[in-house]
C-alpha atoms as a PDB file:
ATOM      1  CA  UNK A   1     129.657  95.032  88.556  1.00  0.00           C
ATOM      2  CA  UNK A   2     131.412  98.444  87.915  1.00  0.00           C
ATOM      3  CA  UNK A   3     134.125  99.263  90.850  1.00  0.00           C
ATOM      4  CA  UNK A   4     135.326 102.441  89.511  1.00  0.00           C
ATOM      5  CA  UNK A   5     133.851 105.812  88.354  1.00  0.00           C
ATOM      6  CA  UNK A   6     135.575 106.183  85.246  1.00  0.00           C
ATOM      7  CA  UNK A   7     134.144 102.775  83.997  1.00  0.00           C
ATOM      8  CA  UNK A   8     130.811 103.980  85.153  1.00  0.00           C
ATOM      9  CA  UNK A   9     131.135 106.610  83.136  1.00  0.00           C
ATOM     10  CA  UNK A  10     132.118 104.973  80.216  1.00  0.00           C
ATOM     11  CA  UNK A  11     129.982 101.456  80.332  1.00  0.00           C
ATOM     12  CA  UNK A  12     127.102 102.021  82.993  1.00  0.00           C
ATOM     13  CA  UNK A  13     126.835  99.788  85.936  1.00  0.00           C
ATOM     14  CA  UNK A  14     128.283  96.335  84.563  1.00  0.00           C
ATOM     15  CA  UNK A  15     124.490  94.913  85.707  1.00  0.00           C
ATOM     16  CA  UNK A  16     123.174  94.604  82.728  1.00  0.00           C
ATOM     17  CA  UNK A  17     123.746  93.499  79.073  1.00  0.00           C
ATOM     18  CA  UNK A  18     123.520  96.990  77.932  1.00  0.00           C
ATOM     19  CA  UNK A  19     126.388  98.350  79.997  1.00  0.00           C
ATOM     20  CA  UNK A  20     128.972  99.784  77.110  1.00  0.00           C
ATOM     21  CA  UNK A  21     126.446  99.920  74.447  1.00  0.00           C
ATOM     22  CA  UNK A  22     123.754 103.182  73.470  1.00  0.00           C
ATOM     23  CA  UNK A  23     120.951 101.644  75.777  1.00  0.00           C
ATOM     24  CA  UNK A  24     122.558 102.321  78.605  1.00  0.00           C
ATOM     25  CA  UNK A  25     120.941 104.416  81.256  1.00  0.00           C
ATOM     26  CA  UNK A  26     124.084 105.684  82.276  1.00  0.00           C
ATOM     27  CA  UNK A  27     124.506 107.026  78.794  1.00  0.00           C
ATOM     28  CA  UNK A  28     121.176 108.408  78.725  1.00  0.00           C
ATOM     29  CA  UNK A  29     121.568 110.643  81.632  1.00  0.00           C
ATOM     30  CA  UNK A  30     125.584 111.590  81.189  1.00  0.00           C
ATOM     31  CA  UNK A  31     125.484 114.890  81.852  1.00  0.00           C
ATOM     32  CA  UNK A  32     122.268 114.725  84.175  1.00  0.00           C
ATOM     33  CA  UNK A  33     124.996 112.090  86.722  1.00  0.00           C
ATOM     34  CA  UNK A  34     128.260 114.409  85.992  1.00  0.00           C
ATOM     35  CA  UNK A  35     126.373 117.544  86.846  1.00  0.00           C
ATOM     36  CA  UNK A  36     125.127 115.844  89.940  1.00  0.00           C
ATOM     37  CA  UNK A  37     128.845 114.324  90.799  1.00  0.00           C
ATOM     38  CA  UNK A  38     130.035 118.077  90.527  1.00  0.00           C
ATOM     39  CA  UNK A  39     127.567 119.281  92.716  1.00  0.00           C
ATOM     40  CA  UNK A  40     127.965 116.671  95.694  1.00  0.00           C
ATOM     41  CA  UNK A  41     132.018 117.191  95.182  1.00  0.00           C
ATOM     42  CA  UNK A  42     132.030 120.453  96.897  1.00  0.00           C
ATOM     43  CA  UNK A  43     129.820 119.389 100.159  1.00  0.00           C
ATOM     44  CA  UNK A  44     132.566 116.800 101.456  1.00  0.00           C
ATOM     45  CA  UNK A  45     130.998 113.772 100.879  1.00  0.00           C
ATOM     46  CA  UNK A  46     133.635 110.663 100.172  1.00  0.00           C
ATOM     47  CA  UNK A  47     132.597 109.315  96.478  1.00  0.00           C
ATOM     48  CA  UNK A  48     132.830 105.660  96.687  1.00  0.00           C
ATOM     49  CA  UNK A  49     131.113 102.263  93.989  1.00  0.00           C
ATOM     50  CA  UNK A  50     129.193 100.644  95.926  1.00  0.00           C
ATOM     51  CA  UNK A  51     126.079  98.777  93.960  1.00  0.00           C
ATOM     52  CA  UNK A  52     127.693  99.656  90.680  1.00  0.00           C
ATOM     53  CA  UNK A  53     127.061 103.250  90.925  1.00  0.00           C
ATOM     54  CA  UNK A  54     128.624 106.541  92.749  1.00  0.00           C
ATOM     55  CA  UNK A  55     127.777 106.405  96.485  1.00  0.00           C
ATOM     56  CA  UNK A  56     128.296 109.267  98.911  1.00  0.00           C
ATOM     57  CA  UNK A  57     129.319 108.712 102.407  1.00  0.00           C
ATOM     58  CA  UNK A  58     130.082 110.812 105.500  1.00  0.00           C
ATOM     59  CA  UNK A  59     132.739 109.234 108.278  1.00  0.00           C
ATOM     60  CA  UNK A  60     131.686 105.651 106.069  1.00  0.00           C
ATOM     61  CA  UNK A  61     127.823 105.965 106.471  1.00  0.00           C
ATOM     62  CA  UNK A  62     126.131 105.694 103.407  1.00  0.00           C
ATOM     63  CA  UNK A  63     124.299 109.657 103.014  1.00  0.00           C
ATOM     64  CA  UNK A  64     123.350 109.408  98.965  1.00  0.00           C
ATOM     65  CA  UNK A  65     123.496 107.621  95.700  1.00  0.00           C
ATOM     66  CA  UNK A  66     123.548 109.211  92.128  1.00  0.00           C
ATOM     67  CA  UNK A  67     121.804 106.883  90.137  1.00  0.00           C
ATOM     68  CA  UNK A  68     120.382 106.386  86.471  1.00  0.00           C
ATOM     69  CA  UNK A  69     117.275 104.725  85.720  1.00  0.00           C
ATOM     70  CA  UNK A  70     114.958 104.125  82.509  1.00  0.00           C
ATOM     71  CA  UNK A  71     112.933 107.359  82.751  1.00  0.00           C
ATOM     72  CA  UNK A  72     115.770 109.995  84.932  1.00  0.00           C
ATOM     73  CA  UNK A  73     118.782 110.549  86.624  1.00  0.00           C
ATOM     74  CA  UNK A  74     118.453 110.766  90.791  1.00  0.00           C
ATOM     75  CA  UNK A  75     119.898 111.920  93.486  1.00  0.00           C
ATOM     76  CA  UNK A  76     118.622 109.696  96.488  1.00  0.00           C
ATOM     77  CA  UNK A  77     118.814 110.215  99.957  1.00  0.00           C
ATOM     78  CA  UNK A  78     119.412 107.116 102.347  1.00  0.00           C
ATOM     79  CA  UNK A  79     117.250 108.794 105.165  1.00  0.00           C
ATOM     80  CA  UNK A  80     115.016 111.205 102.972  1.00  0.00           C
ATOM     81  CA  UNK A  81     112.007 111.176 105.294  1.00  0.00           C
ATOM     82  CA  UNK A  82     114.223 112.580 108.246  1.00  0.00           C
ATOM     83  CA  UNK A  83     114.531 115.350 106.185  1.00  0.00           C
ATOM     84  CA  UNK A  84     112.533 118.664 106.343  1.00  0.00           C
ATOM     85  CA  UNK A  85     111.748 118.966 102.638  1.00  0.00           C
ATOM     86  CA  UNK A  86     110.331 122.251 103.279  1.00  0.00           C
ATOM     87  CA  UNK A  87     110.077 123.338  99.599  1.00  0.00           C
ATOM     88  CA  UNK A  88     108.724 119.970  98.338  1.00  0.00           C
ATOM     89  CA  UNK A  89     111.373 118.753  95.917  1.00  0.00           C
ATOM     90  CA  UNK A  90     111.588 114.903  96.855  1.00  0.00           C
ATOM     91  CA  UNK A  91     109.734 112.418  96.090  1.00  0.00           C
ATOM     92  CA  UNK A  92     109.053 108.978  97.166  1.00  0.00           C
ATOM     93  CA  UNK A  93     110.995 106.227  95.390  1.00  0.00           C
ATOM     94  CA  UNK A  94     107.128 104.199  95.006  1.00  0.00           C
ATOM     95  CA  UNK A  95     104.581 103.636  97.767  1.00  0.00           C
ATOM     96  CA  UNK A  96     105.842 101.475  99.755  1.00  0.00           C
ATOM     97  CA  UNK A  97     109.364 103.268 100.033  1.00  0.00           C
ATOM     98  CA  UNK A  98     109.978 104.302 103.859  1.00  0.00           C
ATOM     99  CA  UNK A  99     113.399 105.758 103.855  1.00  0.00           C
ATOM    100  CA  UNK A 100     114.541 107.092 100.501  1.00  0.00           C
ATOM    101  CA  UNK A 101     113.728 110.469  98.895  1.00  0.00           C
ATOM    102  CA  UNK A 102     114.878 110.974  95.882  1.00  0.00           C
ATOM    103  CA  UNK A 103     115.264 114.595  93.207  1.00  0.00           C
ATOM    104  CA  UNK A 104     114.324 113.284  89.527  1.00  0.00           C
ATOM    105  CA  UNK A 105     116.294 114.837  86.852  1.00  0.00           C
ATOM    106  CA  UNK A 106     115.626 114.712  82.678  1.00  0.00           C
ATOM    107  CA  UNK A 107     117.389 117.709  81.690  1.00  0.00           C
ATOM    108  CA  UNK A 108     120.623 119.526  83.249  1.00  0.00           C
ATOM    109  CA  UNK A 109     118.422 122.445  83.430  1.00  0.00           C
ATOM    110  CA  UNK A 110     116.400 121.598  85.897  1.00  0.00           C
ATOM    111  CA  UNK A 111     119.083 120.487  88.224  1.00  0.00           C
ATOM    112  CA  UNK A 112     120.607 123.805  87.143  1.00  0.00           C
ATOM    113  CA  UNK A 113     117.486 125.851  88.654  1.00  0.00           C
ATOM    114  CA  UNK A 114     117.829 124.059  92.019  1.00  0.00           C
ATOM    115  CA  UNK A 115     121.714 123.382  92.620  1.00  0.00           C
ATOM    116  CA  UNK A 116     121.382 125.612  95.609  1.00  0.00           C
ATOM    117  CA  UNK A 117     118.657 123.569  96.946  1.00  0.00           C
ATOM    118  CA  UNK A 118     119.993 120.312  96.496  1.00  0.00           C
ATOM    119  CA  UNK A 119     123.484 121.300  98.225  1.00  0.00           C
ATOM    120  CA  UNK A 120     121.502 122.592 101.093  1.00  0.00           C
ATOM    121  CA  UNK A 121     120.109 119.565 101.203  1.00  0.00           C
ATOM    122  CA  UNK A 122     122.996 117.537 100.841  1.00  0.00           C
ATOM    123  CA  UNK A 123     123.990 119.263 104.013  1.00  0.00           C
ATOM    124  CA  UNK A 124     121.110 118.548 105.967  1.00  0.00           C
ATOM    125  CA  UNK A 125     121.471 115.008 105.414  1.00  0.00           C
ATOM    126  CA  UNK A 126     125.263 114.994 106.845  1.00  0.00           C
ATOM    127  CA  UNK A 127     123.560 116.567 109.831  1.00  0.00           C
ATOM    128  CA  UNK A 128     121.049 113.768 109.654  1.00  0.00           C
ATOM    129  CA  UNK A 129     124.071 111.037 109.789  1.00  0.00           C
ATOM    130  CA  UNK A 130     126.604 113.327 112.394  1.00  0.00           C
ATOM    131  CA  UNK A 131     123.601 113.251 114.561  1.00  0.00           C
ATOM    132  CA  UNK A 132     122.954 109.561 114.441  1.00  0.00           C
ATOM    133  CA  UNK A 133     119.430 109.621 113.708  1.00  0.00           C
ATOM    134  CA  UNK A 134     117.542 106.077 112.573  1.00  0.00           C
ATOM    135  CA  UNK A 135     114.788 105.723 110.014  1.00  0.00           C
ATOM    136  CA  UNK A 136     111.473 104.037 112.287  1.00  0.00           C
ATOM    137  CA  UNK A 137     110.012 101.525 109.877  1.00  0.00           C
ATOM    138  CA  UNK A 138     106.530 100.652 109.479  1.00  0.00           C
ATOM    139  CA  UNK A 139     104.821  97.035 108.426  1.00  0.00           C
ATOM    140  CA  UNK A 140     102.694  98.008 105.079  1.00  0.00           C
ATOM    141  CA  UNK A 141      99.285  96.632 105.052  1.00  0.00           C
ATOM    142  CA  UNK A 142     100.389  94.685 101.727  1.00  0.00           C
ATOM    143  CA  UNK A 143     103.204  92.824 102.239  1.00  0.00           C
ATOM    144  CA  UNK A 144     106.294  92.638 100.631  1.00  0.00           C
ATOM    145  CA  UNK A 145     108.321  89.805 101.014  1.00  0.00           C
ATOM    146  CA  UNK A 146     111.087  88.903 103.348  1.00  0.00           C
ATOM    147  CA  UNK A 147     113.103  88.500 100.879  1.00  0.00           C
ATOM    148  CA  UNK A 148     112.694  91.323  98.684  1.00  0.00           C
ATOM    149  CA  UNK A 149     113.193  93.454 101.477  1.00  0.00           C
ATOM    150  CA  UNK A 150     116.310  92.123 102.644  1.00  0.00           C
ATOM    151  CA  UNK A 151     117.531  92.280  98.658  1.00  0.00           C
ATOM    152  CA  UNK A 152     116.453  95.949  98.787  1.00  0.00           C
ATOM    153  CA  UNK A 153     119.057  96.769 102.255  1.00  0.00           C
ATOM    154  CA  UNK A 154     121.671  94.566 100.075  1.00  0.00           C
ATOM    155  CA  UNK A 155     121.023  96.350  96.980  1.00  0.00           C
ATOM    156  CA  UNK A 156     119.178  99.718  97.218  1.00  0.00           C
ATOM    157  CA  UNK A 157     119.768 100.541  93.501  1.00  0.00           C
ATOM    158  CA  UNK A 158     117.388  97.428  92.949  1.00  0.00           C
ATOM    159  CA  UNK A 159     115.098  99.289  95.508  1.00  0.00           C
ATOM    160  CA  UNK A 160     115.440 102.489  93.791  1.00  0.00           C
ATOM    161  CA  UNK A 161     114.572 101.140  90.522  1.00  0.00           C
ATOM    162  CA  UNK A 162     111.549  98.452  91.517  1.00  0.00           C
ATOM    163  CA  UNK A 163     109.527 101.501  93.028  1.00  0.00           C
ATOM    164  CA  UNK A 164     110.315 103.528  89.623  1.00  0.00           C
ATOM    165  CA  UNK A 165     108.125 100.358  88.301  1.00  0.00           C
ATOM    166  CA  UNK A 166     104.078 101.438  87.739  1.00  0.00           C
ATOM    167  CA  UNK A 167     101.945 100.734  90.719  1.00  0.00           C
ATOM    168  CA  UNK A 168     100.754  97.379  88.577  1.00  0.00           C
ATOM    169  CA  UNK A 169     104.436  96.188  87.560  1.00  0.00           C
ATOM    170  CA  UNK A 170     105.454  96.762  91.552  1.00  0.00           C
ATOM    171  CA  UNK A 171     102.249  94.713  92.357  1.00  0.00           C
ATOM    172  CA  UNK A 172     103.085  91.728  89.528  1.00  0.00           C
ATOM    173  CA  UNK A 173     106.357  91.150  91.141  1.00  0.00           C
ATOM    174  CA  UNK A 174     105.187  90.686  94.468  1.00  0.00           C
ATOM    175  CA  UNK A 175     102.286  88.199  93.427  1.00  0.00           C
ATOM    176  CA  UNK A 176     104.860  86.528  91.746  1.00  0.00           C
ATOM    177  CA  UNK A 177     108.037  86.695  94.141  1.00  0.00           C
ATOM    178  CA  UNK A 178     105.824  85.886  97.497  1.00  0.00           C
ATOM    179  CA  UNK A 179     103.558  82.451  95.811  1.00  0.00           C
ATOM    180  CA  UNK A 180     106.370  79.966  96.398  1.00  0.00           C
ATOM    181  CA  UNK A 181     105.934  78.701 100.024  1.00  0.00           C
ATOM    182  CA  UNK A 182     109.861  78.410 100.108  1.00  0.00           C
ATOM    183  CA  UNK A 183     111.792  80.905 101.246  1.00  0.00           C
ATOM    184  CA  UNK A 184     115.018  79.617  98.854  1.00  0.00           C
ATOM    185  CA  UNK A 185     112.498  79.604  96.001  1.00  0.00           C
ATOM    186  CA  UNK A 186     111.100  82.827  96.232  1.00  0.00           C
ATOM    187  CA  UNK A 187     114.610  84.631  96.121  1.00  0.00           C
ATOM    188  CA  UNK A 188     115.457  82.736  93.551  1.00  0.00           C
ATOM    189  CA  UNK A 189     112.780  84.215  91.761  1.00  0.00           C
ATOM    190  CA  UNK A 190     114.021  87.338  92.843  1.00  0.00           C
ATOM    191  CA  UNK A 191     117.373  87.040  91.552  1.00  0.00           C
ATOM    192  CA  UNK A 192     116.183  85.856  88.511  1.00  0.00           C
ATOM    193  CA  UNK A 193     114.242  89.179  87.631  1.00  0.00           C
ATOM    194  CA  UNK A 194     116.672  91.383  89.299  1.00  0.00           C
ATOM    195  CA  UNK A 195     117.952  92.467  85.645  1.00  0.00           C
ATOM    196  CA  UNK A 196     114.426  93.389  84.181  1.00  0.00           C
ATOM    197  CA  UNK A 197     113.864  95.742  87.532  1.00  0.00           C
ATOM    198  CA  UNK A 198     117.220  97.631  86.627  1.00  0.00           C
ATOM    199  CA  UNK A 199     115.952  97.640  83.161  1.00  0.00           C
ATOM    200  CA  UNK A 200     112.525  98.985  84.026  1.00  0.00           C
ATOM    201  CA  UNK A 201     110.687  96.132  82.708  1.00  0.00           C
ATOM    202  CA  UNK A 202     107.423  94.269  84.536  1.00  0.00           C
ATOM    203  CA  UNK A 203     107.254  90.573  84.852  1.00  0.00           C
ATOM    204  CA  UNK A 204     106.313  89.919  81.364  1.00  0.00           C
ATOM    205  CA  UNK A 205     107.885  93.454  79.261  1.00  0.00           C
ATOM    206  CA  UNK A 206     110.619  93.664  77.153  1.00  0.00           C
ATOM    207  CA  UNK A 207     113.035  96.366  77.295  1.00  0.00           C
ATOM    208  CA  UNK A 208     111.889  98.939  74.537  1.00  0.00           C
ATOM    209  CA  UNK A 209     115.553 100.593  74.383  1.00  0.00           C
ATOM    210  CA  UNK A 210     113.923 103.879  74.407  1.00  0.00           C
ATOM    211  CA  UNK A 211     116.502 107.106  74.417  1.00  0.00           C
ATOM    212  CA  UNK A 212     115.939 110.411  76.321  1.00  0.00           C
ATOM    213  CA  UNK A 213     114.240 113.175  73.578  1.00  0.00           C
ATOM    214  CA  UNK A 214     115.864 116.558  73.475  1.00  0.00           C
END
């Protein structure tokens, strides 16, 4: 896994086989992730790799992450449902997402139109953290497992990208992770299809290798 920024830059996360080759996401969305790393440099945040990407903390609390996926770049909020959101620009991670908020990126123009925005609500979420405010969690009527929850407070870049899957390809996984009765099998099963998550890839896909148009 990638531990510092310029290798980041240069050869993705280190998570995947297509870190340092044209497939990778990080590659895809260059200049989407060093616009973004510009724009969080002048709130104050520390920059730190944590999960193989940049992560952006405040007095060592985890406030943001600047990651790339298959289909954008994305600035994600640890506690995004604390805040206000008032003009509507984040989105949930996928349904069953009860912390995050994320803004979705595929063109440096669009993070261009909002910069103002997103600093403002950079700051908001440093209030968020200097206030010490926690994130209630709810039990979803369908269950995810255990262990795929605990893998997504380990690893929220896995998180991040699983709810990026399609409603169906989300659904697959869990079938499939929560059938074995053991606990040690199912995160095994977990593990084992940790890399086709990152690559945004269902149970049964292959990764298609597609590049960003335009």
């Amino acid at each position: 896994m990638t531990k510092d920024i310029q290798t980041f830059l240069l050869a993705g996360c280190g998570r995947c086989p297509l870190g340092g080759t044209p497939d990778c996401k990080v590659h895809t969305w260059k200049a989407e992730i060093s616009l973004l790393r510009k724009i969080v440099s002048t709130t104050g945040l520390t920059e730190e790799m944590k999960w193989g990407g940049p992560c952006y903390t405040y007095n060592g609390k985890n406030v943001l992450m600047i990651s790339a996926l298959k289909n954008y770049a994305n600035v994600s909020f640890f506690k995004g449902v604390l805040l206000k959101d008032e003009k509507n620009l984040l989105v949930k991670a996928g349904e069953h997402s009860q912390a995050a908020r994320m803004f979705r990126f595929t063109h440096t123009d669009e993070i261009h139109a909002i910069e103002a925005d997103i600093k403002a609500y950079i700051f908001e979420a440093i209030e968020v953290e200097r206030a010490g405010l926690k994130v209630e969690f709810k039990k979803e009527p369908e269950p995810i497992p255990t262990e795929l929850e605990q893998k997504f407070k380990e690893d929220p870049l896995l998180e991040h990208a699983f709810f990026a899957l399609t409603s169906g390809r989300q659904r697959g996984y869990i079938i499939y992770f929560s059938a074995p009765k053991q606990s040690k099998t199912r995160l095994s099963r977990i593990e084992k299809c940790t890399e086709k998550i990152l690559n945004g890839e269902g149970l049964h896909d292959k990764y298609s290798g597609r590049k960003k148009e335009g």
